[in-house]
PDB file of N, CA and C in Angstrom:
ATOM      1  N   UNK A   1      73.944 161.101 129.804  1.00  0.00           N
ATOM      2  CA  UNK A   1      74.120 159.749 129.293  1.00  0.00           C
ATOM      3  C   UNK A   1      75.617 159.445 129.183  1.00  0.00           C
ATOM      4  N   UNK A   2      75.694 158.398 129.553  1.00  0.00           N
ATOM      5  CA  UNK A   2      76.984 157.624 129.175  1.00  0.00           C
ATOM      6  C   UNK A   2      77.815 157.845 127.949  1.00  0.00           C
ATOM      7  N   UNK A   3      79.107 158.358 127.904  1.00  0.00           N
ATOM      8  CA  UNK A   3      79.659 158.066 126.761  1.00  0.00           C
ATOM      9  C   UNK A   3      79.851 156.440 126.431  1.00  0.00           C
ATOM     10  N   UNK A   4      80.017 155.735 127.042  1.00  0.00           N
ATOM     11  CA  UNK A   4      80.190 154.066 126.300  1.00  0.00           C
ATOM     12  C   UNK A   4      79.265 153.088 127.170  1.00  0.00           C
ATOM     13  N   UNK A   5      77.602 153.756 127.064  1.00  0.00           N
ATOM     14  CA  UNK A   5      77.081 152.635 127.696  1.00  0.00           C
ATOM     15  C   UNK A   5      77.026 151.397 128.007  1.00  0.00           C
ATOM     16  N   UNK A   6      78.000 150.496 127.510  1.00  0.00           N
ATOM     17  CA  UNK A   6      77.903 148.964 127.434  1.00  0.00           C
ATOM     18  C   UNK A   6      79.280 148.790 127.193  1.00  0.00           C
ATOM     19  N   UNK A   7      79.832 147.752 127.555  1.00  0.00           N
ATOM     20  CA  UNK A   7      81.294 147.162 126.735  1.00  0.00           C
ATOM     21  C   UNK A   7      80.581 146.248 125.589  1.00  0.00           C
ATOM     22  N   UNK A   8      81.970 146.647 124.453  1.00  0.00           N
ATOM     23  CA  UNK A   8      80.748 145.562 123.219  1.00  0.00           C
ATOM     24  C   UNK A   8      82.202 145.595 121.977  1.00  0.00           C
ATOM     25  N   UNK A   9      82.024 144.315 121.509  1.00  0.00           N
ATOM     26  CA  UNK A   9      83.329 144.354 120.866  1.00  0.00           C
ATOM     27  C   UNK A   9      83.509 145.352 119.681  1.00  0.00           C
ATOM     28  N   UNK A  10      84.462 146.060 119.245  1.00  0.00           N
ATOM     29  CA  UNK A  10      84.535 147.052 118.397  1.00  0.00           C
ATOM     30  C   UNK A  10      85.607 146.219 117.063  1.00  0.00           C
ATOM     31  N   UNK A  11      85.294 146.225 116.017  1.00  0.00           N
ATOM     32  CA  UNK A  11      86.310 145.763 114.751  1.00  0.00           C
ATOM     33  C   UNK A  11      87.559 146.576 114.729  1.00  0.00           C
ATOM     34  N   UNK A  12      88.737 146.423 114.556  1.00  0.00           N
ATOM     35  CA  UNK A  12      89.652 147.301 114.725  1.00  0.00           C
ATOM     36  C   UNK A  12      90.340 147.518 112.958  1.00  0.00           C
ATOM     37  N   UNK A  13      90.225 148.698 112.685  1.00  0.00           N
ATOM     38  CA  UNK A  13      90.412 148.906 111.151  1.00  0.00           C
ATOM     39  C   UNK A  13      91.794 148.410 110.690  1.00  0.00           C
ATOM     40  N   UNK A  14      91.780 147.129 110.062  1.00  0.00           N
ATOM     41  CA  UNK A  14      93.498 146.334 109.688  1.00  0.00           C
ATOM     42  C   UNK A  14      93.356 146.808 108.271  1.00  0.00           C
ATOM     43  N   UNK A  15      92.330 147.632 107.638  1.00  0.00           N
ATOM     44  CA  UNK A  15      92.723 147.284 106.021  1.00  0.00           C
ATOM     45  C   UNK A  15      91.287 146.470 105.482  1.00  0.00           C
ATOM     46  N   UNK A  16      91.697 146.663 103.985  1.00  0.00           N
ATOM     47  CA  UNK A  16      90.166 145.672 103.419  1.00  0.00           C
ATOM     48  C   UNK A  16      90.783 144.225 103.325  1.00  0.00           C
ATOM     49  N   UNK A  17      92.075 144.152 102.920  1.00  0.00           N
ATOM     50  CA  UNK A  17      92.603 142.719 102.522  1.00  0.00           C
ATOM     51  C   UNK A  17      92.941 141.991 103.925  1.00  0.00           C
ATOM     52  N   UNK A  18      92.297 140.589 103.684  1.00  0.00           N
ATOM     53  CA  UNK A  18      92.917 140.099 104.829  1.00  0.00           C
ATOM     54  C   UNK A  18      94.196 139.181 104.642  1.00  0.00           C
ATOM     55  N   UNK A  19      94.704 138.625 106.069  1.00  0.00           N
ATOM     56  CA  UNK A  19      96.310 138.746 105.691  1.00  0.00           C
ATOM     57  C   UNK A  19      96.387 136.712 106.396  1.00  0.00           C
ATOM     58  N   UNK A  20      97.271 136.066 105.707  1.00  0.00           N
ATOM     59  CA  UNK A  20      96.982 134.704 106.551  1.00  0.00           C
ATOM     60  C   UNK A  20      97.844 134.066 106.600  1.00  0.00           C
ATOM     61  N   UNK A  21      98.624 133.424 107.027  1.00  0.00           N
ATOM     62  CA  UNK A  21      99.714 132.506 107.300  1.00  0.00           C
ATOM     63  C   UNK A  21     100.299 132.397 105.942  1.00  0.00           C
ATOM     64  N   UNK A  22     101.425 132.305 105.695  1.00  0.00           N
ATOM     65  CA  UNK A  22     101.824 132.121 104.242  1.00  0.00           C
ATOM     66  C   UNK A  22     101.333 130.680 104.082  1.00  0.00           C
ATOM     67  N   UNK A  23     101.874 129.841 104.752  1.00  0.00           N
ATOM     68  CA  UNK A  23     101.553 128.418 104.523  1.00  0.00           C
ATOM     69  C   UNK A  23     100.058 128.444 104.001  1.00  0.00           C
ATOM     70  N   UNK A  24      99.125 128.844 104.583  1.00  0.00           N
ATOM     71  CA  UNK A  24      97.600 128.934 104.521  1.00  0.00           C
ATOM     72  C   UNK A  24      97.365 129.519 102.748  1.00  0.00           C
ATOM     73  N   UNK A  25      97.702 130.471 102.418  1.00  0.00           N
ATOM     74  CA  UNK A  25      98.214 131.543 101.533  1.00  0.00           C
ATOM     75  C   UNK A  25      98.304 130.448 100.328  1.00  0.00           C
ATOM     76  N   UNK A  26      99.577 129.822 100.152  1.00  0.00           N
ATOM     77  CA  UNK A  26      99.947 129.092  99.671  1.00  0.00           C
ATOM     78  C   UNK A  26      99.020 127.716  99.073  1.00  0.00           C
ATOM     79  N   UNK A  27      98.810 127.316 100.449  1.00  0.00           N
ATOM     80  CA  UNK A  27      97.986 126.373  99.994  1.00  0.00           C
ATOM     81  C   UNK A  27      96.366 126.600  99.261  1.00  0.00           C
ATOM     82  N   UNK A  28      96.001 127.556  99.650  1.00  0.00           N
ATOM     83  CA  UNK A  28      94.997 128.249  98.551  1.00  0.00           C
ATOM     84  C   UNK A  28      95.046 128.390  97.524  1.00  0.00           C
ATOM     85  N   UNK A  29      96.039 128.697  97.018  1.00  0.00           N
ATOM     86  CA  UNK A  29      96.454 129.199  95.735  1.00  0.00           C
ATOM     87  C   UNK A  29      96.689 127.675  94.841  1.00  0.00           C
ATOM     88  N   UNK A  30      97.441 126.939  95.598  1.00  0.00           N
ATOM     89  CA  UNK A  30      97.437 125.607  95.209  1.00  0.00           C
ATOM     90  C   UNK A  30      96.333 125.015  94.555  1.00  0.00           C
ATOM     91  N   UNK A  31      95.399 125.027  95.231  1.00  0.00           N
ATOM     92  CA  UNK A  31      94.446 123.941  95.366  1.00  0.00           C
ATOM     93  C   UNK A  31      93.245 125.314  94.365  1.00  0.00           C
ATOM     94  N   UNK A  32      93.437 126.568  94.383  1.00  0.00           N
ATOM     95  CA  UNK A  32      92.652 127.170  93.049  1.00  0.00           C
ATOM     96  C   UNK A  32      93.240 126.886  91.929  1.00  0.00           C
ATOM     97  N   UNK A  33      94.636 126.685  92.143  1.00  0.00           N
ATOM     98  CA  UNK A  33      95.330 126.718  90.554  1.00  0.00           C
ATOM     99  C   UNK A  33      94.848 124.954  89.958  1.00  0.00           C
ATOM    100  N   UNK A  34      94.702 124.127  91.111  1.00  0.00           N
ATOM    101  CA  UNK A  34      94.433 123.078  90.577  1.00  0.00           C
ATOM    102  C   UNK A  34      92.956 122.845  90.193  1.00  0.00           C
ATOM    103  N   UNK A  35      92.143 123.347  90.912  1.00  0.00           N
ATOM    104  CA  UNK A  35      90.806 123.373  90.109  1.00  0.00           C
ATOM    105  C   UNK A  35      90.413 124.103  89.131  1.00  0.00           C
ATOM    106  N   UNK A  36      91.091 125.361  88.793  1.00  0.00           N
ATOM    107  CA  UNK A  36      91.434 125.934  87.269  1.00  0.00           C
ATOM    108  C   UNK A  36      91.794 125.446  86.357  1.00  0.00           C
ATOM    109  N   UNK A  37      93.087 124.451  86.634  1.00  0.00           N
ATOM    110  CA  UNK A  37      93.495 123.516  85.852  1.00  0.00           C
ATOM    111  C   UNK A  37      92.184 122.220  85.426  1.00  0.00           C
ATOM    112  N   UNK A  38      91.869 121.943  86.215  1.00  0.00           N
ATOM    113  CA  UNK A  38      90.925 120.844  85.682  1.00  0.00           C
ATOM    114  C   UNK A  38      89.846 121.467  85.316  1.00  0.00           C
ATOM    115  N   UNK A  39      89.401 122.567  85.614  1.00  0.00           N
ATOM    116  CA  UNK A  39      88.140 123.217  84.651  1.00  0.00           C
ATOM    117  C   UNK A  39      88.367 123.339  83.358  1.00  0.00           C
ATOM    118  N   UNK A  40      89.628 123.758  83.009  1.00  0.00           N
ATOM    119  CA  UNK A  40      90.290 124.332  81.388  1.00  0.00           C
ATOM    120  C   UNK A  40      90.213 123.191  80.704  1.00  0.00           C
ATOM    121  N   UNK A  41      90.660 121.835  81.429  1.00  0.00           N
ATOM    122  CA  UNK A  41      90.850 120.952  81.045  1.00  0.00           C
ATOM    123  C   UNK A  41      89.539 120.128  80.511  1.00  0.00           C
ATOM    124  N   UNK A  42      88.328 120.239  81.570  1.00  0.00           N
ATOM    125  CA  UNK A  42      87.066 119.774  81.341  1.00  0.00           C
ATOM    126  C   UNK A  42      86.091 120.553  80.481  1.00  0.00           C
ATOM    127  N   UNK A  43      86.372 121.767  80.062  1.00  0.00           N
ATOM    128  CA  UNK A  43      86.024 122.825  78.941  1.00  0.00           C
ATOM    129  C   UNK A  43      86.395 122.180  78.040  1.00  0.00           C
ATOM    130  N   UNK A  44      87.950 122.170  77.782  1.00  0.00           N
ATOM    131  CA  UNK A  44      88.189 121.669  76.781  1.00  0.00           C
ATOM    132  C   UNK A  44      87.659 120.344  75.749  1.00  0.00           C
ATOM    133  N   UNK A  45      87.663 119.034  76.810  1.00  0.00           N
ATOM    134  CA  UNK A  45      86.750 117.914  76.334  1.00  0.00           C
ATOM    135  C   UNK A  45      86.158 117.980  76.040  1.00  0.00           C
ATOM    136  N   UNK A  46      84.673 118.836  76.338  1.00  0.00           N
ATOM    137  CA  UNK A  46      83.577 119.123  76.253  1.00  0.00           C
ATOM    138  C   UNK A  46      83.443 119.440  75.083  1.00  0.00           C
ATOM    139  N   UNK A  47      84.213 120.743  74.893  1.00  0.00           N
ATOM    140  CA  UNK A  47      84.379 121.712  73.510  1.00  0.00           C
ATOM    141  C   UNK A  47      84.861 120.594  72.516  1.00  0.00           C
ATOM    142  N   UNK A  48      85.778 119.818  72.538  1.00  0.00           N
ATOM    143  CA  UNK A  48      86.185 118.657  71.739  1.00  0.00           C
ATOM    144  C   UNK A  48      85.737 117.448  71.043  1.00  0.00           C
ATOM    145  N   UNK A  49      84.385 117.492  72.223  1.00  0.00           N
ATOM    146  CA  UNK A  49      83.829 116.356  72.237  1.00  0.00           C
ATOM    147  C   UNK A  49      82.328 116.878  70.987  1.00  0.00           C
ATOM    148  N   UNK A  50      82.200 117.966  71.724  1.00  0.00           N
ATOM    149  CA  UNK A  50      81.056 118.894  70.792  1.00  0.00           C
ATOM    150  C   UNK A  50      81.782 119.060  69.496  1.00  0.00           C
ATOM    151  N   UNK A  51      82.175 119.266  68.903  1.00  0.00           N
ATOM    152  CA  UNK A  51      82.904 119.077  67.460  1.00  0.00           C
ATOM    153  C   UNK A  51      83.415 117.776  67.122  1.00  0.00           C
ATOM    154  N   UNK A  52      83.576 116.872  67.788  1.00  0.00           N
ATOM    155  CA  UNK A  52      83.519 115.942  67.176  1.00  0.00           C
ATOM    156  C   UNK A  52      82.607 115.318  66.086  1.00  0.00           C
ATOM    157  N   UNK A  53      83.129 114.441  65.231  1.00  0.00           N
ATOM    158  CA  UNK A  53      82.114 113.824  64.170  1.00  0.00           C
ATOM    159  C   UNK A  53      80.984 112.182  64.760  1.00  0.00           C
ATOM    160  N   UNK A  54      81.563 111.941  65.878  1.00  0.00           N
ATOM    161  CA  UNK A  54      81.261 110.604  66.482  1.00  0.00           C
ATOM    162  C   UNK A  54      79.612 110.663  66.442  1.00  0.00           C
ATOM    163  N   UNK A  55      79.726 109.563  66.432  1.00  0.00           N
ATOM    164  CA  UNK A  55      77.959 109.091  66.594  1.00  0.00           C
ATOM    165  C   UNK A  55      77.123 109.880  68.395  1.00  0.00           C
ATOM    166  N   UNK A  56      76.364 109.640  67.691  1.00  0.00           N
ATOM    167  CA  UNK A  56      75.574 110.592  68.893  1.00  0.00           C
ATOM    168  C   UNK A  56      75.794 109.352  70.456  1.00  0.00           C
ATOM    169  N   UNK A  57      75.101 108.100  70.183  1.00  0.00           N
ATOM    170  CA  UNK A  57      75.251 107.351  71.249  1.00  0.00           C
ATOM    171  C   UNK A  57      76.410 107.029  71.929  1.00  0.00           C
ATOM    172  N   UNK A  58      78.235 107.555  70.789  1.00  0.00           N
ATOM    173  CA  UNK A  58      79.288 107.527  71.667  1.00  0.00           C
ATOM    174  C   UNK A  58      79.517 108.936  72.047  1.00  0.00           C
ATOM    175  N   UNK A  59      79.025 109.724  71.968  1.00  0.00           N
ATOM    176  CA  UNK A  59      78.889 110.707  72.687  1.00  0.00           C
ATOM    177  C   UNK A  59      78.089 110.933  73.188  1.00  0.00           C
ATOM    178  N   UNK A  60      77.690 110.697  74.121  1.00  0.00           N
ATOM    179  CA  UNK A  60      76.739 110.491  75.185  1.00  0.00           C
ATOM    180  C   UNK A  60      77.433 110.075  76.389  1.00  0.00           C
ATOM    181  N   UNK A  61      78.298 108.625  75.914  1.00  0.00           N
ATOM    182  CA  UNK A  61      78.825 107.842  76.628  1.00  0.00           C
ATOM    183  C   UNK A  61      80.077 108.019  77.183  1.00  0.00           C
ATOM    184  N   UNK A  62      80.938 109.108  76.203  1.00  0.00           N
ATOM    185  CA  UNK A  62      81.838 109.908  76.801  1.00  0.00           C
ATOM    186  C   UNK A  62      81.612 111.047  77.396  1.00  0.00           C
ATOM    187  N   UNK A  63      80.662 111.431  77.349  1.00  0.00           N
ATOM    188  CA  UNK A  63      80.069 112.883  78.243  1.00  0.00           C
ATOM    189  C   UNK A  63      80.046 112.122  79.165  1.00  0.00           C
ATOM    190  N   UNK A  64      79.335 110.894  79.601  1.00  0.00           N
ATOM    191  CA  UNK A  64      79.265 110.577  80.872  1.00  0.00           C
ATOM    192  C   UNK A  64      80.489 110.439  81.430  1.00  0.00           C
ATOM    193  N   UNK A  65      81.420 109.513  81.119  1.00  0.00           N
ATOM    194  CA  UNK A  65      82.835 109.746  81.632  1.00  0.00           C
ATOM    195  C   UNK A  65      83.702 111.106  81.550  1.00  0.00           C
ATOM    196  N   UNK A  66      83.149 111.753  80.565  1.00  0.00           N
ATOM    197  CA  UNK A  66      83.960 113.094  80.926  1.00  0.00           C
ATOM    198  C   UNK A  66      83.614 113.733  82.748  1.00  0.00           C
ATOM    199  N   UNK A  67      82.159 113.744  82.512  1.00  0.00           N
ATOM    200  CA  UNK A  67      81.516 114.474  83.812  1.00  0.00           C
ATOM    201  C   UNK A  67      81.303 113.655  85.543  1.00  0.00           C
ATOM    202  N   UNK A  68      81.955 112.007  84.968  1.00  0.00           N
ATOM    203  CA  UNK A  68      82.336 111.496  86.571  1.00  0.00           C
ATOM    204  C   UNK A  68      83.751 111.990  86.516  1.00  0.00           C
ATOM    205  N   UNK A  69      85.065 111.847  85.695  1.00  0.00           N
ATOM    206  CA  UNK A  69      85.811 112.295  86.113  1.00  0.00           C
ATOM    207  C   UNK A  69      86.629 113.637  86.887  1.00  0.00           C
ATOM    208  N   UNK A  70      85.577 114.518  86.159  1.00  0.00           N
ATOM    209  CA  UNK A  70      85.633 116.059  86.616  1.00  0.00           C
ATOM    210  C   UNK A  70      85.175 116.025  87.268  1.00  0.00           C
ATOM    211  N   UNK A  71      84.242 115.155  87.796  1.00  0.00           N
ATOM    212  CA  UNK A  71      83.791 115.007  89.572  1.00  0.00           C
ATOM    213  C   UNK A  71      84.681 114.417  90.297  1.00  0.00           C
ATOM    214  N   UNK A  72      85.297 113.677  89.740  1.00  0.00           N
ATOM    215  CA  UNK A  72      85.885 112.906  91.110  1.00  0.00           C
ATOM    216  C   UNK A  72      87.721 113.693  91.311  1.00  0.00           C
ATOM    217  N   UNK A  73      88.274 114.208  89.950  1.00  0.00           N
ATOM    218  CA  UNK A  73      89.039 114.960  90.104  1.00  0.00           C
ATOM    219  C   UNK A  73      88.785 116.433  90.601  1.00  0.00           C
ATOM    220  N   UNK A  74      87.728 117.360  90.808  1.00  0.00           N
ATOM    221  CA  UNK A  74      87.049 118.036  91.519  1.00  0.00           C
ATOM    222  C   UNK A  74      87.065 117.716  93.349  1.00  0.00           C
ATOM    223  N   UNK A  75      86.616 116.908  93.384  1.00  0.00           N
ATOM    224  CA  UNK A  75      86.129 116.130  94.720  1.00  0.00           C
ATOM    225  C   UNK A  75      87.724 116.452  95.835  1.00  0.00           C
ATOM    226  N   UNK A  76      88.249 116.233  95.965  1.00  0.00           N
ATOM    227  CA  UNK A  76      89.795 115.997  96.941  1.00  0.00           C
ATOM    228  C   UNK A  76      90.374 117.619  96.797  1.00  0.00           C
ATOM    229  N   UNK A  77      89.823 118.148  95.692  1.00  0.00           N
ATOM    230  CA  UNK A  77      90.165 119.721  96.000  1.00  0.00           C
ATOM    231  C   UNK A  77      89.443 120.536  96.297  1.00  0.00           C
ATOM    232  N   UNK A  78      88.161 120.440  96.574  1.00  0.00           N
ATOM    233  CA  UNK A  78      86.940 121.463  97.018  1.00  0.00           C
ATOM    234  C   UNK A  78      87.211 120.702  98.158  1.00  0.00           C
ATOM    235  N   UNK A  79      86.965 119.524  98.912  1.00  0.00           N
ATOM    236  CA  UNK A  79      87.414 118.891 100.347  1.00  0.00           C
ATOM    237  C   UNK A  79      88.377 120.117 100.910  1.00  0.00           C
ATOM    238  N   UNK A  80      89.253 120.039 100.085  1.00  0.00           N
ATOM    239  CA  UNK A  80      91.058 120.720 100.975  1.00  0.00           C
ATOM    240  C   UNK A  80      90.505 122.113 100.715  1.00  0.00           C
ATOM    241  N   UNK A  81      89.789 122.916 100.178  1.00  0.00           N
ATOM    242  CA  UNK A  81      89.314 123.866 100.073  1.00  0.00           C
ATOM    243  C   UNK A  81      88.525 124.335 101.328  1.00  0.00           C
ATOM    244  N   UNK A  82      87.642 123.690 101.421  1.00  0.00           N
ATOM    245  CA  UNK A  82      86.874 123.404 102.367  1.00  0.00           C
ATOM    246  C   UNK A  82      87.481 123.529 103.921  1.00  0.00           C
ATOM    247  N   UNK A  83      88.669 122.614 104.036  1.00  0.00           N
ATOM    248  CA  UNK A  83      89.390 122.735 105.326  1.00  0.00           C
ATOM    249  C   UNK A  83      89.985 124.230 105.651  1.00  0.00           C
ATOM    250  N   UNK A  84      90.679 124.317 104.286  1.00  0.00           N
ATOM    251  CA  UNK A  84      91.283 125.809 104.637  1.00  0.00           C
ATOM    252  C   UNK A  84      90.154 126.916 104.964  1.00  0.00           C
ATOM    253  N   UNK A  85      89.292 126.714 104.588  1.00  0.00           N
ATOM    254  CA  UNK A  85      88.407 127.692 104.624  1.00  0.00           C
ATOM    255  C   UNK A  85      88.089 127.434 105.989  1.00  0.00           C
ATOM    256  N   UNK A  86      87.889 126.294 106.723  1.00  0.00           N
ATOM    257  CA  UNK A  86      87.546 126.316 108.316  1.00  0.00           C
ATOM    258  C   UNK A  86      88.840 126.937 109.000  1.00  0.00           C
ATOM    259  N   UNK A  87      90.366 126.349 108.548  1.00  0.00           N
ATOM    260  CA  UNK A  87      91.322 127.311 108.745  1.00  0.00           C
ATOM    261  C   UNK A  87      91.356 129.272 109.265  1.00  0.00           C
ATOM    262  N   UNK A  88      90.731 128.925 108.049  1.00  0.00           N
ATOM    263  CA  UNK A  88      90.212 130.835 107.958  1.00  0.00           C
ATOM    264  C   UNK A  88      89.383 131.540 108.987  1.00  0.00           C
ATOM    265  N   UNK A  89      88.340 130.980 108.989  1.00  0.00           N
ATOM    266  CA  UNK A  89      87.572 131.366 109.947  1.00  0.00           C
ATOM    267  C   UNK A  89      87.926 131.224 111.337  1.00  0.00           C
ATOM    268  N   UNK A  90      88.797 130.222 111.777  1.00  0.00           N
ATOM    269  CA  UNK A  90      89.446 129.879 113.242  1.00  0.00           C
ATOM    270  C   UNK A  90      90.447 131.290 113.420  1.00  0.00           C
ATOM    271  N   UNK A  91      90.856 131.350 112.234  1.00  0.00           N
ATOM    272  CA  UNK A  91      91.920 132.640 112.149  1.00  0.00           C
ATOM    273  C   UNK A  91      91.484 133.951 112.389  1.00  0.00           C
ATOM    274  N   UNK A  92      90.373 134.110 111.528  1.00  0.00           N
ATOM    275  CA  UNK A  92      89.865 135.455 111.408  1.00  0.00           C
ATOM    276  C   UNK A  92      88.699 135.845 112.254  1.00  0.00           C
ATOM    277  N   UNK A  93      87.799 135.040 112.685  1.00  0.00           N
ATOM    278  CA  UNK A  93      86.616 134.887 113.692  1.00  0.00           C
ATOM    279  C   UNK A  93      86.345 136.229 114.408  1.00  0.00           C
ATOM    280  N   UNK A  94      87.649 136.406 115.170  1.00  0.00           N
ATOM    281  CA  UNK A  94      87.235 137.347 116.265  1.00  0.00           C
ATOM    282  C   UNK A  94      88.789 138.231 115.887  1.00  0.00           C
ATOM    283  N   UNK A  95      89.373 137.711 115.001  1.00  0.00           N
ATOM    284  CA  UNK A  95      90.846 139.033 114.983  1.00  0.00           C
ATOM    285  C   UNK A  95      90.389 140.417 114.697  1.00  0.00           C
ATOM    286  N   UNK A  96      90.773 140.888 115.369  1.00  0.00           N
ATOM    287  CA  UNK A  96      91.097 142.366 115.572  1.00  0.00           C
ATOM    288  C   UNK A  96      89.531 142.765 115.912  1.00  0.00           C
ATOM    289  N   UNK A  97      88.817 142.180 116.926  1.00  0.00           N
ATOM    290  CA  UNK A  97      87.645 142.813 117.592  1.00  0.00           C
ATOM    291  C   UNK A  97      88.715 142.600 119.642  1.00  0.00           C
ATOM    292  N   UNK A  98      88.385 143.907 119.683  1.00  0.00           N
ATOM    293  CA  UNK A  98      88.225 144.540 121.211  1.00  0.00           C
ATOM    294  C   UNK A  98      87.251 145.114 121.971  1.00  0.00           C
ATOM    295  N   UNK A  99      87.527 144.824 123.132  1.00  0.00           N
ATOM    296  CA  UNK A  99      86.575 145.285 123.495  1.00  0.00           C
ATOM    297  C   UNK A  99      86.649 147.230 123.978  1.00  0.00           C
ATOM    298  N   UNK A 100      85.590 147.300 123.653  1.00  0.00           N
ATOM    299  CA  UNK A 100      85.628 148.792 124.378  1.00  0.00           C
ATOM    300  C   UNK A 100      84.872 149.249 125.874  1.00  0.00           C
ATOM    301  N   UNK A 101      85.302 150.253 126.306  1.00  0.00           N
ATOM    302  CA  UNK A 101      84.863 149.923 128.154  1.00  0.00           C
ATOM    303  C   UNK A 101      84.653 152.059 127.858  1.00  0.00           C
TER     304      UNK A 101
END
């Protein structure tokens, strides 16, 4: 029998971490630090809003505006998230597979 019956792509061992454009890098980090930021921030209301003394029906009514805004400030950074992440995969897809013969 054949030692390498088939050509067939082989993974080539780079390490567990993967490695990505700084720019790419960067902008990740960005756009986590900013949805961290608005989570802490939307915890916080929440938590604020729950100790509050206000009547039940205005709190209600600010929960609702709490939870469109953390959507819509959410929204434009899971998007750019999203891109980089197609970024990634264009990058990483097939790096460091060869073929073997």
């Amino acid at each position: 029998m054949s030692e390498h019956p088939r050509s067939a792509p082989v993974p080539e061992d780079h390490g567990d971490a993967p490695t990505y454009p700084a720019d790419l890098t960067i902008a990740l980090q960005a756009e986590l630090a900013a949805l961290a930021d608005i989570e802490a921030d939307y915890a916080t209301r929440r938590h604020d809003l729950e100790t509050w003394t206000g009547s039940q029906k205005m709190k209600e009514r600010i929960v609702r505006e709490i939870e469109v805004r953390h959507k819509r400030d959410r929204e434009p950074h899971v998007l750019r998230l999203g891109e980089l992440y197609g970024r990634i995969m264009n990058l990483t897809m097939f790096k460091g597979l060869r073929t073997k013969h």
